[in-house]
PDB file of N, CA and C in Angstrom:
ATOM      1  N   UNK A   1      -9.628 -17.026  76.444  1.00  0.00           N
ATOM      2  CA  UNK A   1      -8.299 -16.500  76.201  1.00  0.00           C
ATOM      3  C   UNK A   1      -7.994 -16.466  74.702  1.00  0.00           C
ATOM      4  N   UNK A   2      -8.332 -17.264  74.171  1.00  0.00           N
ATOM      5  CA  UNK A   2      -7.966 -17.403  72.441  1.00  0.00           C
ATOM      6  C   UNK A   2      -8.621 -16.510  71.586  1.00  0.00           C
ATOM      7  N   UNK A   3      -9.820 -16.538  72.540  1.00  0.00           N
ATOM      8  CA  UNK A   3     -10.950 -15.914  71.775  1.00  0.00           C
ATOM      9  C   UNK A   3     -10.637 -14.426  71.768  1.00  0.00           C
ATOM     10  N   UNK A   4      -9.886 -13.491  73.233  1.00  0.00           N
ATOM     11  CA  UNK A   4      -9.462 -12.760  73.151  1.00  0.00           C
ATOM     12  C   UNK A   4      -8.470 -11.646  72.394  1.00  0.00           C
ATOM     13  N   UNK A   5      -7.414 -13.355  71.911  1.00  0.00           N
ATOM     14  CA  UNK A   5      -6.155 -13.000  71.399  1.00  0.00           C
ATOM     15  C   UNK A   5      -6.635 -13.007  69.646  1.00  0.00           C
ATOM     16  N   UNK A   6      -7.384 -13.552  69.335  1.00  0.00           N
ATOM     17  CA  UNK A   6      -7.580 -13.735  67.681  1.00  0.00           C
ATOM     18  C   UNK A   6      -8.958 -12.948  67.656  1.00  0.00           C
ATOM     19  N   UNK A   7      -9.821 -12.700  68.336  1.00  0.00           N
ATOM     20  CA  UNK A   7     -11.320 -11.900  68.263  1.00  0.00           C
ATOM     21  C   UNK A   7     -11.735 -12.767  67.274  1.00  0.00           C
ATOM     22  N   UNK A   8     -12.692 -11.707  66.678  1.00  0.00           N
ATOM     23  CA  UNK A   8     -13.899 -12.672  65.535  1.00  0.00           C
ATOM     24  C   UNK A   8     -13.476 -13.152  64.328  1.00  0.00           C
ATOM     25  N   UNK A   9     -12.667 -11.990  63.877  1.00  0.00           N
ATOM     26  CA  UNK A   9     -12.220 -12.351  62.547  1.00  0.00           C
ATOM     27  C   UNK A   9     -11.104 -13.649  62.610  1.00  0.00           C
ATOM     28  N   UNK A  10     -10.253 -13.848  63.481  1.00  0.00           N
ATOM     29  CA  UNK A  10      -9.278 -14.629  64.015  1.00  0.00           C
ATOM     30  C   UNK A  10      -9.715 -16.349  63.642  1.00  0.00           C
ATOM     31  N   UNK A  11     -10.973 -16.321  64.800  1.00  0.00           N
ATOM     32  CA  UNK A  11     -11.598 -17.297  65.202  1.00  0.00           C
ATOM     33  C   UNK A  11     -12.494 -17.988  63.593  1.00  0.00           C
ATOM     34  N   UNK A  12     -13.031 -17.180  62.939  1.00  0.00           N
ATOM     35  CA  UNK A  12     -13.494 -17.225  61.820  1.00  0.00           C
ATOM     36  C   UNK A  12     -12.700 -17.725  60.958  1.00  0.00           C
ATOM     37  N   UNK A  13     -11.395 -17.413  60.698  1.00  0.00           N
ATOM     38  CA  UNK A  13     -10.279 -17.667  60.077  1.00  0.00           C
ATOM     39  C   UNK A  13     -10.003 -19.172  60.192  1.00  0.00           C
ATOM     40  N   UNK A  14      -9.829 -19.445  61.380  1.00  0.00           N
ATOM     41  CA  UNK A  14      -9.612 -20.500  62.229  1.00  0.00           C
ATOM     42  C   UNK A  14     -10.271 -21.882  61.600  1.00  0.00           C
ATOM     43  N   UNK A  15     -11.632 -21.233  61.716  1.00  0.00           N
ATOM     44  CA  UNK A  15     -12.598 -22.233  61.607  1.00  0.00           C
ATOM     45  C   UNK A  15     -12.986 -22.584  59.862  1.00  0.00           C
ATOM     46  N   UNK A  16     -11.995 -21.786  59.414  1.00  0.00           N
ATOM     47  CA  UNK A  16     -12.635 -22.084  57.634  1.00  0.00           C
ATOM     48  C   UNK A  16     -11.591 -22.784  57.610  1.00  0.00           C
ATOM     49  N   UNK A  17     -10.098 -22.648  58.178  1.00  0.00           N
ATOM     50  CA  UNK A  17      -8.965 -23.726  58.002  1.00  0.00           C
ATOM     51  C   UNK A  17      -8.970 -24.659  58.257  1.00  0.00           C
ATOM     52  N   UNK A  18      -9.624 -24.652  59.476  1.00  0.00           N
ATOM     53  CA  UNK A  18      -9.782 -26.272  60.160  1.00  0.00           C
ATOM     54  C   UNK A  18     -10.742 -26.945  59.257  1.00  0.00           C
ATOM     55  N   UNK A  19     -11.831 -26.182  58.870  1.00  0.00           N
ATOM     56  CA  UNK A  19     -13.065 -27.027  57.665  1.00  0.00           C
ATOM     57  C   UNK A  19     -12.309 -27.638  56.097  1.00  0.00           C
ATOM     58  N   UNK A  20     -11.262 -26.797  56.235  1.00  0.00           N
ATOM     59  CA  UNK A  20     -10.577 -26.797  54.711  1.00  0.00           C
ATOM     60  C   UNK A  20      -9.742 -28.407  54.869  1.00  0.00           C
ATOM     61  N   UNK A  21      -9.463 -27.965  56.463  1.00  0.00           N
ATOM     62  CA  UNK A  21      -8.413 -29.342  56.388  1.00  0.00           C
ATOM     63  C   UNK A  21      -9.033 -30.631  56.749  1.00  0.00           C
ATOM     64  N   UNK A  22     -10.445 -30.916  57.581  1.00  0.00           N
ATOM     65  CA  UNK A  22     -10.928 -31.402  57.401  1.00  0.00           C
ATOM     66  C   UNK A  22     -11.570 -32.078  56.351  1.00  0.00           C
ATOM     67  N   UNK A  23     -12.021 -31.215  54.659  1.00  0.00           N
ATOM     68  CA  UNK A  23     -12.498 -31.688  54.249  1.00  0.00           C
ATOM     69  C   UNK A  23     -11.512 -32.225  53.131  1.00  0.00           C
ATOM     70  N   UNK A  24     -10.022 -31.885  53.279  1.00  0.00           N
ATOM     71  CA  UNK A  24      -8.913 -32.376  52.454  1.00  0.00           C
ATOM     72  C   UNK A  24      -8.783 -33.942  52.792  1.00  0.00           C
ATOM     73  N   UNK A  25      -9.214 -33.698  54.099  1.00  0.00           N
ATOM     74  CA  UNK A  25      -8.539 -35.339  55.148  1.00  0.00           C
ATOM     75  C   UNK A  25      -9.626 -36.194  54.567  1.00  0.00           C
ATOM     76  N   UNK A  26     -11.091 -35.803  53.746  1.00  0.00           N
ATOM     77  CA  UNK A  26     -12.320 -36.704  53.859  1.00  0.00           C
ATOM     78  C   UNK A  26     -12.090 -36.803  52.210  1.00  0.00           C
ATOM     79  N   UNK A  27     -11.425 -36.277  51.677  1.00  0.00           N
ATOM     80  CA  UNK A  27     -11.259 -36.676  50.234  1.00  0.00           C
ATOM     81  C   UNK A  27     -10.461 -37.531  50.213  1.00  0.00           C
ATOM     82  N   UNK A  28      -8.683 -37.371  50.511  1.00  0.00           N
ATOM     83  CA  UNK A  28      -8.071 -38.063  50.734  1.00  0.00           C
ATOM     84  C   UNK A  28      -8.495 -39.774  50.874  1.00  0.00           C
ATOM     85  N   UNK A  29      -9.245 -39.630  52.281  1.00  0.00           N
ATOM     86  CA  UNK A  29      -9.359 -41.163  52.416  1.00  0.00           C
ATOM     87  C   UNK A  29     -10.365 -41.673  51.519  1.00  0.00           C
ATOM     88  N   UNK A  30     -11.549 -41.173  50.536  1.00  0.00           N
ATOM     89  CA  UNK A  30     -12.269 -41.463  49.835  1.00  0.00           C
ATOM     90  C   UNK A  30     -11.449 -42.034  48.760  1.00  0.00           C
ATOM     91  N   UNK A  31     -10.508 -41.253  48.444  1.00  0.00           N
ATOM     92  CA  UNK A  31      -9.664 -41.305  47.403  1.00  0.00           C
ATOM     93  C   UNK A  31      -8.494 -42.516  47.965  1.00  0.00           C
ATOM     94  N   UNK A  32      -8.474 -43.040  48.842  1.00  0.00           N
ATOM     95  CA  UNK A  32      -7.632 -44.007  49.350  1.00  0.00           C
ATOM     96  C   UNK A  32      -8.425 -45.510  48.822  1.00  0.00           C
ATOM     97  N   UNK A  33      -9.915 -45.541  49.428  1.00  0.00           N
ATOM     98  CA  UNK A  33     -10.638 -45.908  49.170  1.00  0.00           C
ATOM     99  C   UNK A  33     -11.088 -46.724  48.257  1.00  0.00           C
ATOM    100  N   UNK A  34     -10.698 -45.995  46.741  1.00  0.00           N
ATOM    101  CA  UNK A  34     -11.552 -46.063  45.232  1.00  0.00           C
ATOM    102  C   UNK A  34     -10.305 -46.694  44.772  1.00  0.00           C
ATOM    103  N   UNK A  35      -9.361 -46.079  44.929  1.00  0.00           N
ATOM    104  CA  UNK A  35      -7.960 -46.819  44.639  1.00  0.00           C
ATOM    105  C   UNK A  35      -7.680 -48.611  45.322  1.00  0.00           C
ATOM    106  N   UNK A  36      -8.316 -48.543  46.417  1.00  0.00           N
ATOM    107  CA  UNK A  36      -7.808 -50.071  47.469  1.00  0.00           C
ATOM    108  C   UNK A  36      -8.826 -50.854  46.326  1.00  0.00           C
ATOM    109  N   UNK A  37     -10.019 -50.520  46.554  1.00  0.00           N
ATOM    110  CA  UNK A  37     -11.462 -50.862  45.875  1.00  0.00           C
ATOM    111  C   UNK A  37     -10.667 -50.984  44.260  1.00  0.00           C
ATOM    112  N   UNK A  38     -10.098 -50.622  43.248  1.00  0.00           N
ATOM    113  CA  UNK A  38      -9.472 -50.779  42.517  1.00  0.00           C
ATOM    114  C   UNK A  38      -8.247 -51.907  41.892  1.00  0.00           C
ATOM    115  N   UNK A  39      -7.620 -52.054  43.123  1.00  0.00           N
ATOM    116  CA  UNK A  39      -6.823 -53.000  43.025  1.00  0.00           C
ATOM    117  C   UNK A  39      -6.903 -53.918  43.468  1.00  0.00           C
ATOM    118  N   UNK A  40      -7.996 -54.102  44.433  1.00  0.00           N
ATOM    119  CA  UNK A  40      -8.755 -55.443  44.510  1.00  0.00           C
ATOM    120  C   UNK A  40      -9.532 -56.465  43.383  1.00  0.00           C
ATOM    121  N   UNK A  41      -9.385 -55.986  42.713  1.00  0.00           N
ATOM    122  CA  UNK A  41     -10.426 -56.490  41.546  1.00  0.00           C
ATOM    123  C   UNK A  41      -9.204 -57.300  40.102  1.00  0.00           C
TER     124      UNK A  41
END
């Protein structure tokens, strides 16, 4: 059904946003990380 309503380009779209926001979420906590690791010391 989704696949219908958005076709290829849709789905494609989809999937570079979700990667984008994924890889915002994996910096983020890296960056949570270096900072904790920081003020521990």
């Amino acid at each position: 059904m989704l696949f219908r309503v958005l076709g290829v380009g849709g789905i494609s779209l989809l999937t570079r946003i979700a990667g984008l926001l994924l890889a915002a979420i994996a910096v983020q906590l890296m960056a949570d990380a270096v900072f904790a690791l920081v003020d521990a010391r």
